[in-house]
PDB file of N, CA and C in Angstrom:
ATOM      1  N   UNK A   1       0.845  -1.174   0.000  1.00  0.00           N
ATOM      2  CA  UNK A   1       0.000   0.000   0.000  1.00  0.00           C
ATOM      3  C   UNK A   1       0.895   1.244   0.000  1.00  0.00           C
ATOM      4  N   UNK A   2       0.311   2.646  -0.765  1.00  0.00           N
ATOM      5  CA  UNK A   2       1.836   3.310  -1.008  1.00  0.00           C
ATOM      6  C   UNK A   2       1.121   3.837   0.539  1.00  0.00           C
ATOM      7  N   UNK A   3       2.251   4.912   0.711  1.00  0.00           N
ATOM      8  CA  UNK A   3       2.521   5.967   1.492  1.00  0.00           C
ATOM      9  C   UNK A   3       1.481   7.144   1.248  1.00  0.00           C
ATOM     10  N   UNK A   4       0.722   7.739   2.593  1.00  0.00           N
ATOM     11  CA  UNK A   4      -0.025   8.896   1.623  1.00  0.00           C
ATOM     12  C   UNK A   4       0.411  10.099   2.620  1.00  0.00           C
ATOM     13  N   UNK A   5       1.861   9.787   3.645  1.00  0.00           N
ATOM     14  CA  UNK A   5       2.121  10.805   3.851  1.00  0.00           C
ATOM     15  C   UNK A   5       3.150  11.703   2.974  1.00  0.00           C
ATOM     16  N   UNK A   6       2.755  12.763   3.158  1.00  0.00           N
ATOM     17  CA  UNK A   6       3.201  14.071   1.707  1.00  0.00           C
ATOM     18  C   UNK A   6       5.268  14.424   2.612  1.00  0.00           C
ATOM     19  N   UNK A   7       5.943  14.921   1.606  1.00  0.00           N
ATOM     20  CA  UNK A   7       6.973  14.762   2.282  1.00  0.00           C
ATOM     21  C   UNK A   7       7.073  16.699   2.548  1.00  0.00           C
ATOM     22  N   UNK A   8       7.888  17.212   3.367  1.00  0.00           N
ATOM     23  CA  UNK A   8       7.582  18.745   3.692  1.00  0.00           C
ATOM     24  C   UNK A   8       8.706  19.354   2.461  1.00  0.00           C
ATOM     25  N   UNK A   9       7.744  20.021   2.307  1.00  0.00           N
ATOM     26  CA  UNK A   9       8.363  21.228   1.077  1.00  0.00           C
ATOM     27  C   UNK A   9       9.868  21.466   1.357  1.00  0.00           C
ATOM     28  N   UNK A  10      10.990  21.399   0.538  1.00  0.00           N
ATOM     29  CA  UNK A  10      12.071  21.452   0.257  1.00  0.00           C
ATOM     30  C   UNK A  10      12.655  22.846   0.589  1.00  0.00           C
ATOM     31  N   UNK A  11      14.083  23.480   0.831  1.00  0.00           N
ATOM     32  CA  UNK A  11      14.247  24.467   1.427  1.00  0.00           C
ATOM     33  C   UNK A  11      14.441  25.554   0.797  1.00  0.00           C
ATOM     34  N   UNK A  12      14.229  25.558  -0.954  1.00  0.00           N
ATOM     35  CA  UNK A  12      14.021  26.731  -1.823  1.00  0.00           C
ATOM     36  C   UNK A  12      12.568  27.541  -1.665  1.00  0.00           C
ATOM     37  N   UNK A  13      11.815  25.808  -1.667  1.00  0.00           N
ATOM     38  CA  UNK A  13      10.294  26.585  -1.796  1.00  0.00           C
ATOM     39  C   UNK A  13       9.638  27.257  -0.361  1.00  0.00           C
ATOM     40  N   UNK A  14      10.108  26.663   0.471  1.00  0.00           N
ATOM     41  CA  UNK A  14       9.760  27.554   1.981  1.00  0.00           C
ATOM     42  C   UNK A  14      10.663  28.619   1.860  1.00  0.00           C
ATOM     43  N   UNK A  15      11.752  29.033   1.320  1.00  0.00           N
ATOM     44  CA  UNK A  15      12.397  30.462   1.649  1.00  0.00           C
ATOM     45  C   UNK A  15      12.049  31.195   0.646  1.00  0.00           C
ATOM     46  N   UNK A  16      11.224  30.578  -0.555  1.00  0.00           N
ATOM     47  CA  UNK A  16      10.908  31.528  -1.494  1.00  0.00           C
ATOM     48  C   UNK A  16       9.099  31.714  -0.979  1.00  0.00           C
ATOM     49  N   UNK A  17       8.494  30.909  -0.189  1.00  0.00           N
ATOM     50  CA  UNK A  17       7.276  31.473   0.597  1.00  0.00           C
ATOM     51  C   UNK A  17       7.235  32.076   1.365  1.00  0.00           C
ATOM     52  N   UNK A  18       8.222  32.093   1.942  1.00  0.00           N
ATOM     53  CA  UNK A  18       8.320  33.184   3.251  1.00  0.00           C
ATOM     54  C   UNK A  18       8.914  34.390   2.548  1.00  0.00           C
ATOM     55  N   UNK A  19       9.411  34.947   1.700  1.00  0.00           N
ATOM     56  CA  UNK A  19      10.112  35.963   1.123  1.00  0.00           C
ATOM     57  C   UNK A  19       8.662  36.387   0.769  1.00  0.00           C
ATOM     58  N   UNK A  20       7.571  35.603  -0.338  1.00  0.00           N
ATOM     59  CA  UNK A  20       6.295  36.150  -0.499  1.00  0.00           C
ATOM     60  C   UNK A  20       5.814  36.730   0.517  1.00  0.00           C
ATOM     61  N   UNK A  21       5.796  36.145   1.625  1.00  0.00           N
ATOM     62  CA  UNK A  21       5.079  36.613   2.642  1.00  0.00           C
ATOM     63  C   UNK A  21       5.499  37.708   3.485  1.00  0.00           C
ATOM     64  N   UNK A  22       6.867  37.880   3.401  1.00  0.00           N
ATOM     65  CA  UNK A  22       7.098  39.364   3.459  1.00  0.00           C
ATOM     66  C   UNK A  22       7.347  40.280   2.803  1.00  0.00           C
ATOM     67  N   UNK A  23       7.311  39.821   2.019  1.00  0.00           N
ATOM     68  CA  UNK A  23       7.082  41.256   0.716  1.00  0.00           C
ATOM     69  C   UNK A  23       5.859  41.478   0.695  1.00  0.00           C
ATOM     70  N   UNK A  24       4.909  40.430   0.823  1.00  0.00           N
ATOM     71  CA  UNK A  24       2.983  41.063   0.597  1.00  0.00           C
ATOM     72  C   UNK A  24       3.250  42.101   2.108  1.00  0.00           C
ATOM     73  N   UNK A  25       3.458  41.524   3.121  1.00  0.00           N
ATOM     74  CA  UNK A  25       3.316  41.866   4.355  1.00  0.00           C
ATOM     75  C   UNK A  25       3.910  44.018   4.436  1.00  0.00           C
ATOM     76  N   UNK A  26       5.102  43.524   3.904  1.00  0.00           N
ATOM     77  CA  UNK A  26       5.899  45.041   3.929  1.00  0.00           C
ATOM     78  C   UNK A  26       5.161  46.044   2.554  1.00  0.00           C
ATOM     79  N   UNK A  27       4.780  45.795   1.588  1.00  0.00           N
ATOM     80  CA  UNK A  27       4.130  46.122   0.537  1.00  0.00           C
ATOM     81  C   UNK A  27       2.643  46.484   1.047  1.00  0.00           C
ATOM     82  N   UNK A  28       1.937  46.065   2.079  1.00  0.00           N
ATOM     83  CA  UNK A  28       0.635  46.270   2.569  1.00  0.00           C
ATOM     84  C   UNK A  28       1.188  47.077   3.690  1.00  0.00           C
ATOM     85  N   UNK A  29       2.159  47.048   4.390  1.00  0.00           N
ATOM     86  CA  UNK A  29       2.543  47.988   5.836  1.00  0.00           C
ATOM     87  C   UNK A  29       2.137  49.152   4.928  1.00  0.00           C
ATOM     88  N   UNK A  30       3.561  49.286   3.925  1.00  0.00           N
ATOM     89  CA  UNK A  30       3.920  50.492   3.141  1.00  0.00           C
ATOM     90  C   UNK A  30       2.324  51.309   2.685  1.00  0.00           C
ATOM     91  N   UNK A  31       1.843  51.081   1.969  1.00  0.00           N
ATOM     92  CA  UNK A  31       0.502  51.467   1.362  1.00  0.00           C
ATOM     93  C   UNK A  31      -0.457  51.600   2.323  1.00  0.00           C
ATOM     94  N   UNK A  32      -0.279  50.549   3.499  1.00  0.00           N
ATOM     95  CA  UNK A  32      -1.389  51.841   4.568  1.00  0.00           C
ATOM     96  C   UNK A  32      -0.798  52.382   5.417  1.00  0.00           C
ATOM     97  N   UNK A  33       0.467  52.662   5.325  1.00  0.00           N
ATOM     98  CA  UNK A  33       1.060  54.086   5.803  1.00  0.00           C
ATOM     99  C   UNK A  33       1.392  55.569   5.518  1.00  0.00           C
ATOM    100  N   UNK A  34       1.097  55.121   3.670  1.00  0.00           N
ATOM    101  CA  UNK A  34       1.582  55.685   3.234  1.00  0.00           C
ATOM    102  C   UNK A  34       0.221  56.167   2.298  1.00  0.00           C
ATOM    103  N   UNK A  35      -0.798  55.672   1.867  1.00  0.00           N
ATOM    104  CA  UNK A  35      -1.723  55.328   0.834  1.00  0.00           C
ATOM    105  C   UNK A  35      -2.732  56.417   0.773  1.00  0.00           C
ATOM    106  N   UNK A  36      -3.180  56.681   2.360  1.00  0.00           N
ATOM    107  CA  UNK A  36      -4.047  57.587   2.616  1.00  0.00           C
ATOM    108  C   UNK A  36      -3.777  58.998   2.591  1.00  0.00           C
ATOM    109  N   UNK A  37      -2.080  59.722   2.268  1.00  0.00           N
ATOM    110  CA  UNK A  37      -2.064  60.957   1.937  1.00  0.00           C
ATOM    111  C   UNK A  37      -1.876  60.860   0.077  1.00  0.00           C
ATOM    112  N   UNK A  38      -1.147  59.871  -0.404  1.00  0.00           N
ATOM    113  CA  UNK A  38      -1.574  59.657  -1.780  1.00  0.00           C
ATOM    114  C   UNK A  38      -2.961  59.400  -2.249  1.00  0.00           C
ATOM    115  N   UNK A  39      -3.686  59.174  -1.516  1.00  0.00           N
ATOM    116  CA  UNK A  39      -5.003  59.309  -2.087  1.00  0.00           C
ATOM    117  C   UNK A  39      -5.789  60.699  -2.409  1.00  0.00           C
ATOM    118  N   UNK A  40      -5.727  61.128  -0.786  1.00  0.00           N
ATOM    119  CA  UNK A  40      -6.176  62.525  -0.328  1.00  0.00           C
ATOM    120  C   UNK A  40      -5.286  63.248  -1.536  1.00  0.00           C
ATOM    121  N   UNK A  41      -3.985  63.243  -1.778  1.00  0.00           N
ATOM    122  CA  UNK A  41      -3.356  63.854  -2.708  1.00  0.00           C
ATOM    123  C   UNK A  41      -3.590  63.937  -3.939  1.00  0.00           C
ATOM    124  N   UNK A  42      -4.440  62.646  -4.881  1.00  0.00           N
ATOM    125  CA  UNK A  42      -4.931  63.110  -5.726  1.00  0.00           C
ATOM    126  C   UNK A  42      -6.142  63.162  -6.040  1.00  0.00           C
ATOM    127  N   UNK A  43      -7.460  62.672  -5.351  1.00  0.00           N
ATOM    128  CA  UNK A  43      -8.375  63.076  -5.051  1.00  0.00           C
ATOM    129  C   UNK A  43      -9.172  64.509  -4.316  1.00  0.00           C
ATOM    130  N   UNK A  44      -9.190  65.664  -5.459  1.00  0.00           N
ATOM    131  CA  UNK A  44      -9.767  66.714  -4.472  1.00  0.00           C
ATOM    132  C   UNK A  44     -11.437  67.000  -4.898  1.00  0.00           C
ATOM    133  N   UNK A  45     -12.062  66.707  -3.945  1.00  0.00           N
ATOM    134  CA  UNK A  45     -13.758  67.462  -4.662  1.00  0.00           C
ATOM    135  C   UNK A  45     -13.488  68.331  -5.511  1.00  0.00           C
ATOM    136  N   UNK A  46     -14.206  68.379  -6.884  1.00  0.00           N
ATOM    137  CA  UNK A  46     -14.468  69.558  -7.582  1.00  0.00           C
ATOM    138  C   UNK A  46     -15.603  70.323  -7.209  1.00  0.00           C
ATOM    139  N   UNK A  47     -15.667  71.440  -7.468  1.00  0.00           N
ATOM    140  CA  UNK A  47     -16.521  72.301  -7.185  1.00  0.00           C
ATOM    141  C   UNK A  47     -18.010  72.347  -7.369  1.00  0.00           C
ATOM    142  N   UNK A  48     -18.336  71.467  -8.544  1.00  0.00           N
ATOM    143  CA  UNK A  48     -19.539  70.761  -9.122  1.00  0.00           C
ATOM    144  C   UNK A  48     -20.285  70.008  -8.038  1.00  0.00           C
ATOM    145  N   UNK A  49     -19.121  69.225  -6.954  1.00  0.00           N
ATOM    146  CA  UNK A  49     -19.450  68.376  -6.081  1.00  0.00           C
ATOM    147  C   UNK A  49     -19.263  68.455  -5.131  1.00  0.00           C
ATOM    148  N   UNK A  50     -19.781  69.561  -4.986  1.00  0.00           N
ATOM    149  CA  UNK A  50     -20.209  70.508  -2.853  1.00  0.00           C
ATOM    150  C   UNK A  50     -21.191  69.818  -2.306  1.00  0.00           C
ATOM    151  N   UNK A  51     -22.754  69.427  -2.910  1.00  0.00           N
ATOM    152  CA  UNK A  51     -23.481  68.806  -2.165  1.00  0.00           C
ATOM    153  C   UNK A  51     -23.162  67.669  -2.132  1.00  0.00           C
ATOM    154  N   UNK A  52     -22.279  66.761  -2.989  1.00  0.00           N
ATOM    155  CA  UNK A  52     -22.696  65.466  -2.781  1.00  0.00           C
ATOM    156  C   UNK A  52     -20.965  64.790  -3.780  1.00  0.00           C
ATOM    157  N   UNK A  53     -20.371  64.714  -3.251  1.00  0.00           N
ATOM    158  CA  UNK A  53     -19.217  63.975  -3.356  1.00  0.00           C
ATOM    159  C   UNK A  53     -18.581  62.671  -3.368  1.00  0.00           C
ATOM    160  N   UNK A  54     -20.275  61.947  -3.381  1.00  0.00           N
ATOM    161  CA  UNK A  54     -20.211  60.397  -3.826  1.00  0.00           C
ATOM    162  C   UNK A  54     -19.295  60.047  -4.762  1.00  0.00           C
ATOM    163  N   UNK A  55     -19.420  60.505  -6.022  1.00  0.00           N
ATOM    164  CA  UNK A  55     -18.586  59.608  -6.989  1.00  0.00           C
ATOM    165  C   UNK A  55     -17.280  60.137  -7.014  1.00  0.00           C
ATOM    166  N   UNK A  56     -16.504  61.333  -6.317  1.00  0.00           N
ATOM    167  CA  UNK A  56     -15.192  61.464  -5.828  1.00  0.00           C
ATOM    168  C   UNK A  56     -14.743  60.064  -5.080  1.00  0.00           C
ATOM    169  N   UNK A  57     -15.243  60.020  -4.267  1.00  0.00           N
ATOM    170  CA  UNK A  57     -15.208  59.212  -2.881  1.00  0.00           C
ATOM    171  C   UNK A  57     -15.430  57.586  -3.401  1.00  0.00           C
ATOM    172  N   UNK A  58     -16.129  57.549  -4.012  1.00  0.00           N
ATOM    173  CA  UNK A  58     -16.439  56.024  -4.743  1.00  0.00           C
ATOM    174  C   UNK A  58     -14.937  56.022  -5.896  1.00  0.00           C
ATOM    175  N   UNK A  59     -14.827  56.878  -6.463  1.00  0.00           N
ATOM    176  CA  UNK A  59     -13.201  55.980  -7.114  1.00  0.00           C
ATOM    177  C   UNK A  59     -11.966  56.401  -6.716  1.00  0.00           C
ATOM    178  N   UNK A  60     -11.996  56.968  -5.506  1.00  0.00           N
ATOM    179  CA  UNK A  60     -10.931  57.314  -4.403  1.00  0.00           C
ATOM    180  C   UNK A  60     -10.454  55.662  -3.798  1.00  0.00           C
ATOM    181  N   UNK A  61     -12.332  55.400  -3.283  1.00  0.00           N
ATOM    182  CA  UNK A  61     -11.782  54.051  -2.566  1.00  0.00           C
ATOM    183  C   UNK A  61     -11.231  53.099  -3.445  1.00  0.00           C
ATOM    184  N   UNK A  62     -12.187  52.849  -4.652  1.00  0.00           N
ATOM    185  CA  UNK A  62     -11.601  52.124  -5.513  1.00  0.00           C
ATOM    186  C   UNK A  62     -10.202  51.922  -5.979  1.00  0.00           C
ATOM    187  N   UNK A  63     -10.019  53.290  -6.180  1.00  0.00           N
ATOM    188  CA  UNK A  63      -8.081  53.485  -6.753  1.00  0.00           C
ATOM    189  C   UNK A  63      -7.599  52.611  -5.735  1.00  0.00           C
ATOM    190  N   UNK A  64      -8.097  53.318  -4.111  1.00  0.00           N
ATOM    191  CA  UNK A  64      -7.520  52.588  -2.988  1.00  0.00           C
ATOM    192  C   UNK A  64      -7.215  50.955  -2.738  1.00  0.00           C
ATOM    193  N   UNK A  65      -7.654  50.649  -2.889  1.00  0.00           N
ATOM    194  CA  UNK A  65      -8.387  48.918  -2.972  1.00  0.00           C
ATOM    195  C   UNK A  65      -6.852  48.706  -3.846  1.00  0.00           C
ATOM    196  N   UNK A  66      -7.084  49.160  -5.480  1.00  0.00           N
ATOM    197  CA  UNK A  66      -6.545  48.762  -6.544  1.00  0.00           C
ATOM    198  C   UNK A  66      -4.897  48.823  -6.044  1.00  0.00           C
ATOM    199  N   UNK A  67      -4.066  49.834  -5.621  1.00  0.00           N
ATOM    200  CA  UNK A  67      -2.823  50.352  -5.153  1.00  0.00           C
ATOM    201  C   UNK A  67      -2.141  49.555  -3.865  1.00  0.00           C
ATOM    202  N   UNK A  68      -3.498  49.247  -2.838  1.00  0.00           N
ATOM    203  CA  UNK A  68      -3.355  47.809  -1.714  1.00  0.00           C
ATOM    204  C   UNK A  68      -2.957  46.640  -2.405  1.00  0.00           C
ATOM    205  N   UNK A  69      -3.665  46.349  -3.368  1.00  0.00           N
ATOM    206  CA  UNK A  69      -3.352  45.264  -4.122  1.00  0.00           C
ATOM    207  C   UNK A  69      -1.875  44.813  -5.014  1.00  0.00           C
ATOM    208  N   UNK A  70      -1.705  46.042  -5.451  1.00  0.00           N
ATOM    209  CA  UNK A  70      -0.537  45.954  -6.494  1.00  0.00           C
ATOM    210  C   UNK A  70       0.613  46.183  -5.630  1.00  0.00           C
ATOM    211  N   UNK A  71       0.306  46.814  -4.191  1.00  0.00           N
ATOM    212  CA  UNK A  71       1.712  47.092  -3.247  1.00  0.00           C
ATOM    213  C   UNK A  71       1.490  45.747  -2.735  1.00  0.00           C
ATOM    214  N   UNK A  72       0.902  45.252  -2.336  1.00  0.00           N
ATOM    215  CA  UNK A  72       1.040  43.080  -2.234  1.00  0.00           C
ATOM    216  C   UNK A  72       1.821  42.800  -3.045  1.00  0.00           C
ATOM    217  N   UNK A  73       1.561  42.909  -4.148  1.00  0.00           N
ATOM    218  CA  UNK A  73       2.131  42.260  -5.221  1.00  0.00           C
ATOM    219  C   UNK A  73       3.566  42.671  -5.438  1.00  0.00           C
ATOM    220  N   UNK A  74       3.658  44.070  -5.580  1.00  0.00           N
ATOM    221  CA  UNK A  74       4.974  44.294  -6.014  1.00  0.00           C
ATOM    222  C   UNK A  74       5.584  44.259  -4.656  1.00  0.00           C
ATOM    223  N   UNK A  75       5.395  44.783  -3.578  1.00  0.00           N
ATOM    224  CA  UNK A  75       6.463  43.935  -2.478  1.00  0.00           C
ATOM    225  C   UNK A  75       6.694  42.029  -2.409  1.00  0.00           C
ATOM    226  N   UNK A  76       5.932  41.765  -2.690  1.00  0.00           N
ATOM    227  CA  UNK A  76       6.064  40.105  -2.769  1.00  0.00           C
ATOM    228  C   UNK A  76       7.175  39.978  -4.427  1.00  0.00           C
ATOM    229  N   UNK A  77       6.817  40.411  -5.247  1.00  0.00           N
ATOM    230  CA  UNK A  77       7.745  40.092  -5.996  1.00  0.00           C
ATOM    231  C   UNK A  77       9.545  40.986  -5.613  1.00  0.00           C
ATOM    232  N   UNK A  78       9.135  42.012  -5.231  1.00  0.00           N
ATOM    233  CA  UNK A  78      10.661  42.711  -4.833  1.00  0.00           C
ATOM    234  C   UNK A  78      11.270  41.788  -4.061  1.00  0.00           C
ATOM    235  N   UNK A  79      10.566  41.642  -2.798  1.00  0.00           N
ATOM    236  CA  UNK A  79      11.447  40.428  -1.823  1.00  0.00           C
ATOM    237  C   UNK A  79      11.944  39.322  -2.685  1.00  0.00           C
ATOM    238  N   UNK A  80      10.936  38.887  -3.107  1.00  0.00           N
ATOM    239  CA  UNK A  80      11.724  37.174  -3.994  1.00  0.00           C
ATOM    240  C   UNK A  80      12.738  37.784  -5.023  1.00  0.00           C
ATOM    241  N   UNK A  81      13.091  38.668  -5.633  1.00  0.00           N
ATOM    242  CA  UNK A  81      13.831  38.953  -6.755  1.00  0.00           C
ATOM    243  C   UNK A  81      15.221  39.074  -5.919  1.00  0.00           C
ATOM    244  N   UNK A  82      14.881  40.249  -5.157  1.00  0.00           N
ATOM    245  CA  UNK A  82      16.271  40.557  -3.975  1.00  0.00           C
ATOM    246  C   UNK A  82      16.774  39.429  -3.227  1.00  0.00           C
ATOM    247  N   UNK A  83      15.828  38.646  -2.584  1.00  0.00           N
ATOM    248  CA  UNK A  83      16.271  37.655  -2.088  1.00  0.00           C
ATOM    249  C   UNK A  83      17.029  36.500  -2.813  1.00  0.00           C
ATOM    250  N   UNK A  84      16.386  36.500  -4.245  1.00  0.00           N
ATOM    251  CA  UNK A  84      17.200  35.883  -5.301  1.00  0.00           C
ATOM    252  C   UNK A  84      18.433  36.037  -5.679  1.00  0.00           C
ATOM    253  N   UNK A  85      18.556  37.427  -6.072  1.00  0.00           N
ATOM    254  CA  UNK A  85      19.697  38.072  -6.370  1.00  0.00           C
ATOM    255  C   UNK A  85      20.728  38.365  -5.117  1.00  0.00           C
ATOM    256  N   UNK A  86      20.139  38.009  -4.084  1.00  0.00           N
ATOM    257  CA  UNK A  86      21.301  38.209  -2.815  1.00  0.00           C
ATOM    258  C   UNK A  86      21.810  37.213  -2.259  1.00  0.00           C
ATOM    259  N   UNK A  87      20.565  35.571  -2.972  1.00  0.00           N
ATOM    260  CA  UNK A  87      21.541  34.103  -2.622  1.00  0.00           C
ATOM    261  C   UNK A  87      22.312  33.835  -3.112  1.00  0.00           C
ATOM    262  N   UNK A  88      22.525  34.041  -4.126  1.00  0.00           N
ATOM    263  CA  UNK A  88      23.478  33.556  -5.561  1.00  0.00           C
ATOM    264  C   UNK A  88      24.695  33.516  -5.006  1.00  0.00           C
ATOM    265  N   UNK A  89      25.178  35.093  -4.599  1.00  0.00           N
ATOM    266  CA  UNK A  89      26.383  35.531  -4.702  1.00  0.00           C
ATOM    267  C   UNK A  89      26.956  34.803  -3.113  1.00  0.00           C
ATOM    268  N   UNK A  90      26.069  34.392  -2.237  1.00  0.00           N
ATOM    269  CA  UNK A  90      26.374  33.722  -1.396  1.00  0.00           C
ATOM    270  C   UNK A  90      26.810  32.405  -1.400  1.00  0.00           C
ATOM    271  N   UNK A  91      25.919  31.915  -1.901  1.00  0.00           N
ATOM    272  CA  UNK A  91      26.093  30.291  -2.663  1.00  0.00           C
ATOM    273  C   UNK A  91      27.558  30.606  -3.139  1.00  0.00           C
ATOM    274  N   UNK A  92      27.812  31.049  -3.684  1.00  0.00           N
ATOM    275  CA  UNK A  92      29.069  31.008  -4.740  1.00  0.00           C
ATOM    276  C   UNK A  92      30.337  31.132  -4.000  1.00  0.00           C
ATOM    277  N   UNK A  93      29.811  32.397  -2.885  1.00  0.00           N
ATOM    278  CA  UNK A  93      31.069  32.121  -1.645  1.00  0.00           C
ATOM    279  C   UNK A  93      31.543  31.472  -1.007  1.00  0.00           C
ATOM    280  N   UNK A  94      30.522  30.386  -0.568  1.00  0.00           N
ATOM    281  CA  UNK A  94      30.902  29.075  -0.098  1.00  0.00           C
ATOM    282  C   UNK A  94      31.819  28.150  -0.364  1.00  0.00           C
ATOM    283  N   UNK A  95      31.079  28.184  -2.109  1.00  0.00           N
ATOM    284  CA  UNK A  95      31.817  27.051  -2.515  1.00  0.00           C
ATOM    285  C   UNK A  95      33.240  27.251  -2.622  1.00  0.00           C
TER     286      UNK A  95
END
């Protein structure tokens, strides 16, 4: 009967998951520390929209949402690239 225990992930793919996971992590710090005066910054009511500033405010959040997302992303890929580019030259020292 085979085996159906799974064997644990190898030590590229856990240091290249954990690099994801801090790059989403530092990429999401960054953007809500940073996100809410870039927003305010390019979002200003126009003048048209004194009483009612719904649809400012509706693709403010939206942009918002969209910029959370892509700072996930591009911190998760920065970490794995750097982290890539900073094993190599280690590896090589070793040997």
């Amino acid at each position: 009967m085979p085996s159906t225990e799974k064997s644990p992930p190898s030590g590229w793919f856990r240091r290249t998951l954990l690099q994801i996971q801090l790059g989403a992590f530092l990429g999401l710090l960054a953007w809500g520390l940073l996100g809410g005066s870039v927003i305010t910054w390019r979002y200003r009511p126009a003048a048209d929209q004194a009483m009612s500033c719904a649809p400012s405010v509706h693709s403010a959040l939206t942009d918002f949402v969209q910029f959370q997302l892509l700072a996930v992303a591009g911190g998760a890929a920065l970490v794995v690239v750097v982290g890539s580019l900073g094993r190599r030259p280690s590896a090589r020292a070793k040997t």
